[in-house]
Protein backbone atom coordinates (compact mmCIF):
# COMPACT_ATOMS: atom_id res chain seq x y z
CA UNK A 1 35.83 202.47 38.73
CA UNK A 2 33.15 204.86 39.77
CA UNK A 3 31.47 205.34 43.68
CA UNK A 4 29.63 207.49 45.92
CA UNK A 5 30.33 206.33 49.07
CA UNK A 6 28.11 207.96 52.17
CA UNK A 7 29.46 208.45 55.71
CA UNK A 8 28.14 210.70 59.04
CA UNK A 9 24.74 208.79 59.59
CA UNK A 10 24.33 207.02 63.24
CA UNK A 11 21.49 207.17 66.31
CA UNK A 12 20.58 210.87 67.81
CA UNK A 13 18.50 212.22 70.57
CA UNK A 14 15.60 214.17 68.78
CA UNK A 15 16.55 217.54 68.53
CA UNK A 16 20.13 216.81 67.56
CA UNK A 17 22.01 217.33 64.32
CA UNK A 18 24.37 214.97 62.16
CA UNK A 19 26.70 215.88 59.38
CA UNK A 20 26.60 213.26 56.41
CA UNK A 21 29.34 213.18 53.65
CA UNK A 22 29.76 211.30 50.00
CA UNK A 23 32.13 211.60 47.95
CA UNK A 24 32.14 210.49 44.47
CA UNK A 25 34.82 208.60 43.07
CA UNK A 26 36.04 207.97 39.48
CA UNK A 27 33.62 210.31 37.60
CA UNK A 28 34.82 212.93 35.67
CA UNK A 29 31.83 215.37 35.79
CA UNK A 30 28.74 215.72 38.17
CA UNK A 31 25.88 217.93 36.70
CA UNK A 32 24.07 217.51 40.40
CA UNK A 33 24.08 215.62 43.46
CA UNK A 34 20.99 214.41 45.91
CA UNK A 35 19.86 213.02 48.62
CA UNK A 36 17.19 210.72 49.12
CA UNK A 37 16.08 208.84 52.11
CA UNK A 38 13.60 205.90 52.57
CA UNK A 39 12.38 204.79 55.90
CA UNK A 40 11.03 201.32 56.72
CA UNK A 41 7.92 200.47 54.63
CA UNK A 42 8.36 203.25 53.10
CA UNK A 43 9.17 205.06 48.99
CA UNK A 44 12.25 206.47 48.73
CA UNK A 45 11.91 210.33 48.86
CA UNK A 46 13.72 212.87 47.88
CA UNK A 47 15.78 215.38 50.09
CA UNK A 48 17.79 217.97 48.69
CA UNK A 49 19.90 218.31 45.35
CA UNK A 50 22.62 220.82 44.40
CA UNK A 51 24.00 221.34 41.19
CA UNK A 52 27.53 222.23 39.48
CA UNK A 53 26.37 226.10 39.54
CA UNK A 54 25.68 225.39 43.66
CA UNK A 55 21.86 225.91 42.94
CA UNK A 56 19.87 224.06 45.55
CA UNK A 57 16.79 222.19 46.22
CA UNK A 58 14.80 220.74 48.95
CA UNK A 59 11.92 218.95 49.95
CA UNK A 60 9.55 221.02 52.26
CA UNK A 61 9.49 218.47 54.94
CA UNK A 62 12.99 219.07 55.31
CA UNK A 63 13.61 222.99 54.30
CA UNK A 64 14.61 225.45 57.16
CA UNK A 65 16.32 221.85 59.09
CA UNK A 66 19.00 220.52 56.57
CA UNK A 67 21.32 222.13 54.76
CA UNK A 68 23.31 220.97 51.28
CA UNK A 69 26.62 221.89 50.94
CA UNK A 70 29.31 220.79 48.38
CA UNK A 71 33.51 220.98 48.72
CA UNK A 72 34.49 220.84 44.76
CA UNK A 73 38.17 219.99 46.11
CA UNK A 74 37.15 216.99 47.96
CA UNK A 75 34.24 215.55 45.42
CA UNK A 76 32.42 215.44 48.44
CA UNK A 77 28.48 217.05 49.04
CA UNK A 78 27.51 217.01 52.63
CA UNK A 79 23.93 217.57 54.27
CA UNK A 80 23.73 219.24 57.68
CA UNK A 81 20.54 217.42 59.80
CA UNK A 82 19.58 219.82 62.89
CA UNK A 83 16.36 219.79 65.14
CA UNK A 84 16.28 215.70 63.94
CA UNK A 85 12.57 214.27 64.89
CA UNK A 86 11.62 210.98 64.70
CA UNK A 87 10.35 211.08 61.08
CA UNK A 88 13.58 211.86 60.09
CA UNK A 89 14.53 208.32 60.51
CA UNK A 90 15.18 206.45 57.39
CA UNK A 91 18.57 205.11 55.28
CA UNK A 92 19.69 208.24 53.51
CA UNK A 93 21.02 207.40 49.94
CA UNK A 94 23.08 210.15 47.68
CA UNK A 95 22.50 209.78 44.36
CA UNK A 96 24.39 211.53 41.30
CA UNK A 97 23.70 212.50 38.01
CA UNK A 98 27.24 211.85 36.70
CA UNK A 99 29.69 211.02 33.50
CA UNK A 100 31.74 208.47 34.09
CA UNK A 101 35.03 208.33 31.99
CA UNK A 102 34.64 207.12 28.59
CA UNK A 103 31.11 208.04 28.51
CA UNK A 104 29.40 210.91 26.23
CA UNK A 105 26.45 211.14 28.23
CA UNK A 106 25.24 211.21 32.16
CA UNK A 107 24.07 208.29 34.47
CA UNK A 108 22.28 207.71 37.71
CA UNK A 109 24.25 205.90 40.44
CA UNK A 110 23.47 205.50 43.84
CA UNK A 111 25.63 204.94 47.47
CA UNK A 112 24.85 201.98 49.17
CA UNK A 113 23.44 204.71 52.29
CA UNK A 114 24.04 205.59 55.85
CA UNK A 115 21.35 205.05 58.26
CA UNK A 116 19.96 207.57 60.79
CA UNK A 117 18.16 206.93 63.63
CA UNK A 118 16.36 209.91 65.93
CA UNK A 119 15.02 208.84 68.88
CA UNK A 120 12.16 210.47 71.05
């Protein structure tokens, strides 16, 4: 059985930072990893990816504030959130672009998010 399971998200002072974590479960190959967010009313957007080579991406609303990380070992890709502002608010979902075992090819799944509030 496969997962990505997220973890770190909770209510800051703006300003402040939070460390999220998934870790994927059950797969037996990740080409990349992302995170997306969605706030209330709101599309889902993307955040930041990183691949299997540690290439990363991220969107410019974000870049220079949050950092993507990844710990092979652990199956686990973090983000670092610093100098939070209230439009950072939103569930934050990680998403991979993994092969499950048994399968030839690769497949979208998504965690079931951590929430992060920033208040003023």
């Amino acid at each position: 059985q496969v997962s990505l399971v997220e973890s770190g998200g909770g209510s800051v002072q703006a300003g402040g930072s939070l460390r999220l974590s998934c870790k994927a479960s059950g797969y037996t190959y990740c080409q990349d990893m992302s995170w997306y967010r969605q706030a209330l009313g709101k599309m889902r957007e993307f955040v930041s990816r990183i691949g299997d080579n540690g290439l990363t991406t991220y969107a410019d609303s974000v870049k220079g504030r949050f950092t993507i990380s990844q710990d092979n070992t652990k199956n686990t890709i973090y983000l670092e959130l610093t100098r939070l502002n209230a439009d950072d608010t939103a569930m934050y979902y990680c998403q991979g672009n993994c092969r499950r075992p048994g399968w030839d090819g690769l497949t979208i799944d998504w965690g079931q998010g951590t929430q992060v509030t920033v208040s003023s």
